[in-house]
N, C-alpha and C. Protein backbone atom coordinates (compact mmCIF):
# COMPACT_ATOMS: atom_id res chain seq x y z
N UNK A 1 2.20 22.57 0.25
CA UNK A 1 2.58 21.29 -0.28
C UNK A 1 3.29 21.56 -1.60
N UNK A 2 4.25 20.87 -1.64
CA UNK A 2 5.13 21.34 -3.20
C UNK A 2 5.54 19.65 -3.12
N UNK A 3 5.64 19.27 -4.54
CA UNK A 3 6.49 18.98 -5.85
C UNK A 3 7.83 18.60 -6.30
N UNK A 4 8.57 17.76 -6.31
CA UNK A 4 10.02 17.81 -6.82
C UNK A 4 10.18 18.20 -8.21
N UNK A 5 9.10 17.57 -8.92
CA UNK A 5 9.10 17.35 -10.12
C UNK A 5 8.03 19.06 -10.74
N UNK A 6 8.26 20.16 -10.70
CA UNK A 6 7.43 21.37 -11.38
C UNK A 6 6.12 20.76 -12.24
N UNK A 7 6.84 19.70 -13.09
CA UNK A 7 5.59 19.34 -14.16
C UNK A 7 4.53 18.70 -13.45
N UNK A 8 4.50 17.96 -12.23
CA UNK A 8 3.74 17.20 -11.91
C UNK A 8 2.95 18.09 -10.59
N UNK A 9 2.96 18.99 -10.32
CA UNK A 9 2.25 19.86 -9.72
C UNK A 9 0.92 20.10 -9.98
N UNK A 10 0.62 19.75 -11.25
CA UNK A 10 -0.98 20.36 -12.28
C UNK A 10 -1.41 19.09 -11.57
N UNK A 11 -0.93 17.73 -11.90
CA UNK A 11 -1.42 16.37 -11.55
C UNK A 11 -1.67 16.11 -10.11
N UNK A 12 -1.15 16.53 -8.76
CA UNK A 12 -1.20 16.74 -7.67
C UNK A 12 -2.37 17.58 -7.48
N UNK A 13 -2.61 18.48 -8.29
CA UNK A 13 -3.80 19.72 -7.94
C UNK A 13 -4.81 18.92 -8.47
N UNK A 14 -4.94 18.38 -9.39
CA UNK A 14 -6.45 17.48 -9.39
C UNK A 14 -6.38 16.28 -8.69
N UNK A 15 -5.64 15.56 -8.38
CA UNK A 15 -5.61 14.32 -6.74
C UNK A 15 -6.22 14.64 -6.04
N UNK A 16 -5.89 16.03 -5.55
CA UNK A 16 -6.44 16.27 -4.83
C UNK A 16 -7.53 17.05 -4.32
N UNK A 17 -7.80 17.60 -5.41
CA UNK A 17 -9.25 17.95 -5.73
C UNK A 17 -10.19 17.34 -5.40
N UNK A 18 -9.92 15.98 -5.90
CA UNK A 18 -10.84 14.60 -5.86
C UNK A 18 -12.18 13.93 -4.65
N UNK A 19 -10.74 14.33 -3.54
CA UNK A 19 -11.80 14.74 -2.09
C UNK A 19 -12.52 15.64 -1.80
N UNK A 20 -13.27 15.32 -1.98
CA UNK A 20 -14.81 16.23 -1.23
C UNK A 20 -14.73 17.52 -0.05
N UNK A 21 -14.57 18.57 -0.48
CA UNK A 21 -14.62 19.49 0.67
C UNK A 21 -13.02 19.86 1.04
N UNK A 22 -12.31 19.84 0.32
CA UNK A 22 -11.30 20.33 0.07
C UNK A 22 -10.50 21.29 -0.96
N UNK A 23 -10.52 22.15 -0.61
CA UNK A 23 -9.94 23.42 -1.50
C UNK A 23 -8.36 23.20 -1.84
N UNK A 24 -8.25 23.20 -3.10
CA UNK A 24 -6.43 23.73 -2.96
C UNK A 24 -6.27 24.50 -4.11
N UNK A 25 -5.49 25.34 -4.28
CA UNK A 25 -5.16 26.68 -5.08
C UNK A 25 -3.95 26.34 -4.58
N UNK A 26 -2.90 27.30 -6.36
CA UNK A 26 -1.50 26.96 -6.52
C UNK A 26 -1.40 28.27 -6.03
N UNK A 27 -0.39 28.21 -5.35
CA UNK A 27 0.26 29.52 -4.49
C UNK A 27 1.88 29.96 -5.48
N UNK A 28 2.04 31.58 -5.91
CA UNK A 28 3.36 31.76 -5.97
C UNK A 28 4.59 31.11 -5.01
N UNK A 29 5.60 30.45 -5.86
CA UNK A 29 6.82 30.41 -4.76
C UNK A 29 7.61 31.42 -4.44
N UNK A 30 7.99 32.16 -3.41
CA UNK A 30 8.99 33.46 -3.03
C UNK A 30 10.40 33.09 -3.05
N UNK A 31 10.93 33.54 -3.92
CA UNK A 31 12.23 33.42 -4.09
C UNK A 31 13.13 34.20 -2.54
N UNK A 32 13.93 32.75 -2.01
CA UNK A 32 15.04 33.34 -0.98
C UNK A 32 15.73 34.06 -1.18
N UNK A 33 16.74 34.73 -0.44
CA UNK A 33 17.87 35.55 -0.79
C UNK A 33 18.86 34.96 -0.88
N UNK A 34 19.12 35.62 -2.44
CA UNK A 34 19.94 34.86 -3.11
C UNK A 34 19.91 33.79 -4.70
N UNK A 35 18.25 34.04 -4.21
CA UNK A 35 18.03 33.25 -5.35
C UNK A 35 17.02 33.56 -6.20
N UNK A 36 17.17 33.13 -7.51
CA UNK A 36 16.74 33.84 -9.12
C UNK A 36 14.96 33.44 -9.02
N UNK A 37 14.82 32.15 -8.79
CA UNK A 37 13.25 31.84 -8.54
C UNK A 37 12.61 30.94 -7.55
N UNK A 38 11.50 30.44 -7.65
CA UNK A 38 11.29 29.73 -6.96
C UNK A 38 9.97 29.11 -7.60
N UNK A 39 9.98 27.49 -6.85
CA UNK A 39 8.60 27.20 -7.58
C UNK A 39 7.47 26.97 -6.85
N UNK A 40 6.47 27.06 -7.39
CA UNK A 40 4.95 27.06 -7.35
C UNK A 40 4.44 26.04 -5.81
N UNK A 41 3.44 26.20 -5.04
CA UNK A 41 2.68 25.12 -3.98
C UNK A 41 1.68 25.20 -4.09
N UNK A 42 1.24 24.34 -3.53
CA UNK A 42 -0.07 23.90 -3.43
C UNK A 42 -0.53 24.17 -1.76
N UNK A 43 -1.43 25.22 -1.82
CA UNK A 43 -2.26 25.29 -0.35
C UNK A 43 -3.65 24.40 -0.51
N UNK A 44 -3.62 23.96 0.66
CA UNK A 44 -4.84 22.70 1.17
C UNK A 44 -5.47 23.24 1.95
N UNK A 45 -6.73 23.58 1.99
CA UNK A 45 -7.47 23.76 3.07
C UNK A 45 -8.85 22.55 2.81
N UNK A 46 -9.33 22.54 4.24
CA UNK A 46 -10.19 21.69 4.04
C UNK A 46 -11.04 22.24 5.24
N UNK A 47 -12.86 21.69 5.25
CA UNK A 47 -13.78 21.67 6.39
C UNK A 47 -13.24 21.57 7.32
N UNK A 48 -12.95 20.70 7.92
CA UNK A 48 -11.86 20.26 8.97
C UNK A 48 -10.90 19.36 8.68
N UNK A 49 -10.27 19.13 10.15
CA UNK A 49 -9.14 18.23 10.18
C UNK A 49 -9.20 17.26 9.48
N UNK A 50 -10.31 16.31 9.83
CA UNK A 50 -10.63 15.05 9.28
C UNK A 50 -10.41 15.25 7.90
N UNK A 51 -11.29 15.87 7.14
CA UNK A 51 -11.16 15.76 5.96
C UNK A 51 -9.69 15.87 5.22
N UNK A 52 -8.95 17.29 5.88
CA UNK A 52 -7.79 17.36 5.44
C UNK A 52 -6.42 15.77 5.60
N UNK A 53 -7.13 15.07 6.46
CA UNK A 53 -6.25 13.77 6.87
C UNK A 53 -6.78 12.88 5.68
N UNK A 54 -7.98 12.93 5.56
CA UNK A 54 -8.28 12.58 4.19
C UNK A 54 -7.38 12.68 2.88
N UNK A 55 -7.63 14.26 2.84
CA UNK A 55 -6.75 14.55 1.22
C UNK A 55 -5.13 14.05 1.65
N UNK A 56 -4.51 14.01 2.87
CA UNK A 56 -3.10 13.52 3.02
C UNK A 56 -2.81 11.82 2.73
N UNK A 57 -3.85 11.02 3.70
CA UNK A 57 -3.84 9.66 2.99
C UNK A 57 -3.74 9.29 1.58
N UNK A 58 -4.10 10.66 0.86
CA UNK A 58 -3.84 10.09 -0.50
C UNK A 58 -2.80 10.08 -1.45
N UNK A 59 -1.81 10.73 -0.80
CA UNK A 59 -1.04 11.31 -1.03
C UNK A 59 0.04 9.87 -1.62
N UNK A 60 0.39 9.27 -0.43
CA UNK A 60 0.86 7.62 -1.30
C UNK A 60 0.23 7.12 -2.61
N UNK A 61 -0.82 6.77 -2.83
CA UNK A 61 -1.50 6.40 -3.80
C UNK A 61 -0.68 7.00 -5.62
N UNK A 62 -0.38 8.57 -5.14
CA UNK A 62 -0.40 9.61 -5.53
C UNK A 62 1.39 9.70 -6.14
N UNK A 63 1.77 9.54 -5.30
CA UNK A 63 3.42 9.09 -5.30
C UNK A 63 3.97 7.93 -6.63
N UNK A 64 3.10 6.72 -6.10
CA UNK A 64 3.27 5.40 -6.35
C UNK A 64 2.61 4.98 -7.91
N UNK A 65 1.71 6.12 -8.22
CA UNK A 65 0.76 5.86 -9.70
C UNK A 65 2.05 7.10 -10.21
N UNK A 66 2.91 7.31 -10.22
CA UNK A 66 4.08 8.26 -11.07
C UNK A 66 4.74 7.71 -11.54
N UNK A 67 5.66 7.61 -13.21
CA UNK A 67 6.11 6.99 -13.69
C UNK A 67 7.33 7.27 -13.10
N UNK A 68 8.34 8.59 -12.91
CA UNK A 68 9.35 8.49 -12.38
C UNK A 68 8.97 8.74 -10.83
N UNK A 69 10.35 8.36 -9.86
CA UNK A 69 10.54 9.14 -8.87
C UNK A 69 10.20 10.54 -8.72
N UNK A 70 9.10 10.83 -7.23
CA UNK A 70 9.14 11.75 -7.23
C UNK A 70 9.03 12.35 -5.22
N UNK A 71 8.88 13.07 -4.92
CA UNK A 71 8.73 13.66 -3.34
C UNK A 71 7.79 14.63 -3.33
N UNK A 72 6.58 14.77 -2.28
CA UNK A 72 6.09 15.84 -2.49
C UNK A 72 6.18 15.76 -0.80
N UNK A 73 6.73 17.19 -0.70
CA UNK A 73 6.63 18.09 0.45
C UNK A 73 5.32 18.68 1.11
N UNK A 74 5.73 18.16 2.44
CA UNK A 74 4.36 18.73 3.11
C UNK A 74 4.49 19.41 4.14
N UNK A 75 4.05 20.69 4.33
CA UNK A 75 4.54 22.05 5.16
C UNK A 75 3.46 22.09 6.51
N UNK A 76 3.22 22.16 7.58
CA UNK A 76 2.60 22.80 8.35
C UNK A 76 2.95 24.20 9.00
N UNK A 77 2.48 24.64 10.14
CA UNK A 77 3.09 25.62 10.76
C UNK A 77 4.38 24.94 11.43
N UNK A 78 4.22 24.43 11.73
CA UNK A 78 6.15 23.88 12.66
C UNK A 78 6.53 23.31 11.88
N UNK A 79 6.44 22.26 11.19
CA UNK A 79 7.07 21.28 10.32
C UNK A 79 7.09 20.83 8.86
N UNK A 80 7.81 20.31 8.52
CA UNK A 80 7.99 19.97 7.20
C UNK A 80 8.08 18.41 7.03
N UNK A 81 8.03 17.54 6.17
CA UNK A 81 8.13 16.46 6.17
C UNK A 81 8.03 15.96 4.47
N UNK A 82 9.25 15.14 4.17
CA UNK A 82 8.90 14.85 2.37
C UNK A 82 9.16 13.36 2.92
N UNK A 83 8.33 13.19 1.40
CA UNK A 83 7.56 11.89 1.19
C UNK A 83 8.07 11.08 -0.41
N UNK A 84 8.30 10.35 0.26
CA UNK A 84 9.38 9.92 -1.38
C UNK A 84 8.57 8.40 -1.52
N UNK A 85 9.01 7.35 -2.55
CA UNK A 85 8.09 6.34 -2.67
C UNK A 85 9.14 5.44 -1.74
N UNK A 86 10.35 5.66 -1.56
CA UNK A 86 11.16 4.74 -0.13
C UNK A 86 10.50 5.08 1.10
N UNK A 87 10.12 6.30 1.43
CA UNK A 87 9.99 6.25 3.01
C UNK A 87 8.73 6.95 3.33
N UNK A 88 7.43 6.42 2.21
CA UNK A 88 5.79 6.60 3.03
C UNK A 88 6.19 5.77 3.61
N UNK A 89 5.67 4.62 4.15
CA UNK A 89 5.47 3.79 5.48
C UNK A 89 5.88 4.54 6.65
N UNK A 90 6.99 5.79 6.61
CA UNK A 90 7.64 6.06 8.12
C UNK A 90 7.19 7.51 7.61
N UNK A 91 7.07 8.14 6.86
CA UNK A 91 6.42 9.34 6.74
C UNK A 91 5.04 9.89 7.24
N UNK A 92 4.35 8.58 6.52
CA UNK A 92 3.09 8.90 6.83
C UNK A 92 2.65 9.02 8.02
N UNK A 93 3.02 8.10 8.54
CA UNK A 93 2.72 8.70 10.55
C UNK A 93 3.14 9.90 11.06
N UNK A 94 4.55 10.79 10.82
CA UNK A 94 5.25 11.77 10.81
C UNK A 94 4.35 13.03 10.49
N UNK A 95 3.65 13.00 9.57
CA UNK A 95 2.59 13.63 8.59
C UNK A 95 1.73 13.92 9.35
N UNK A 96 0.61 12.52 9.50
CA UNK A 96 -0.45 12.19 10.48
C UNK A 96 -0.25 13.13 11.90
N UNK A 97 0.69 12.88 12.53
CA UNK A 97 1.35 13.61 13.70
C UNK A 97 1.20 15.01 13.60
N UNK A 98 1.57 15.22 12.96
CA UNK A 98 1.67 17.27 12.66
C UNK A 98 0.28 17.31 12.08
N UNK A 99 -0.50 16.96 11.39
CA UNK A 99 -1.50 17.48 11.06
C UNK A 99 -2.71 17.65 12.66
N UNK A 100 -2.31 16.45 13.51
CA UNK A 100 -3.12 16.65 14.91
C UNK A 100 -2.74 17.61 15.55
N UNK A 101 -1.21 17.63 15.49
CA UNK A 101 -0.72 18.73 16.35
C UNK A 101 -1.58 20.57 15.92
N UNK A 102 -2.13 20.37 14.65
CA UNK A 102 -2.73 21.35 13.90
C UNK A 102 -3.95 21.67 14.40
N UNK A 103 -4.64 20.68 15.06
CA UNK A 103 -5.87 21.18 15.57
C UNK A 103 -6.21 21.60 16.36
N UNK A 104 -7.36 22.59 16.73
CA UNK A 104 -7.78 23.50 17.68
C UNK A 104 -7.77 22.20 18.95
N UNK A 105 -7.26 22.57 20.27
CA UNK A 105 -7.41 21.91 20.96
C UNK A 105 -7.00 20.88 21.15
N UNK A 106 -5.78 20.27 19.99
CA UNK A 106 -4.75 18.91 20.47
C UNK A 106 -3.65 19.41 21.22
């Protein structure tokens, strides 16, 4: 999960802290080829699924309490999906979707 905004990354890592039984640690970003740096993510793990659908629901809340515009990116194994304060309503299902597709046995 990453950030548009670098500064607001620290503030994302305690959001989401907040939920119960969810781990997240800031991960180095690997710079592509070609390029000088890269910035920082946030890995989510959680007990299970559920919970992790948990720490994602919050994610609007999370968006929308920011003084400027901002997007935070959300990575699975197949997909990617950003989340801006125009297009949660059609994100969040998008999100929801890949995180099932994530579980043992969907």
């Amino acid at each position: 999960m990453s950030v548009s905004d670098p500064s607001e990354l620290r503030s994302l890592r305690e959001h989401l802290r907040r939920v119960p039984e969810v781990d997240v640690s800031q991960i180095s970003g690997t710079p592509g080829d070609g390029e000088l740096g890269a910035w920082d993510a946030l890995q989510v793990v959680a007990a299970g699924s559920g919970v992790l659908a948990v720490a994602i629901r919050t994610l609007p809340a999370f968006i929308r309490s920011r003084r400027s515009d901002i997007t935070v990116t959300v990575e699975t194994a197949d997909r990617t999906v950003t989340i801006t304060g125009n297009n949660i309503d059609e994100a969040m299902p998008i999100v929801e979707k890949a995180l099932d597709a994530e579980r043992p046995g969907s």
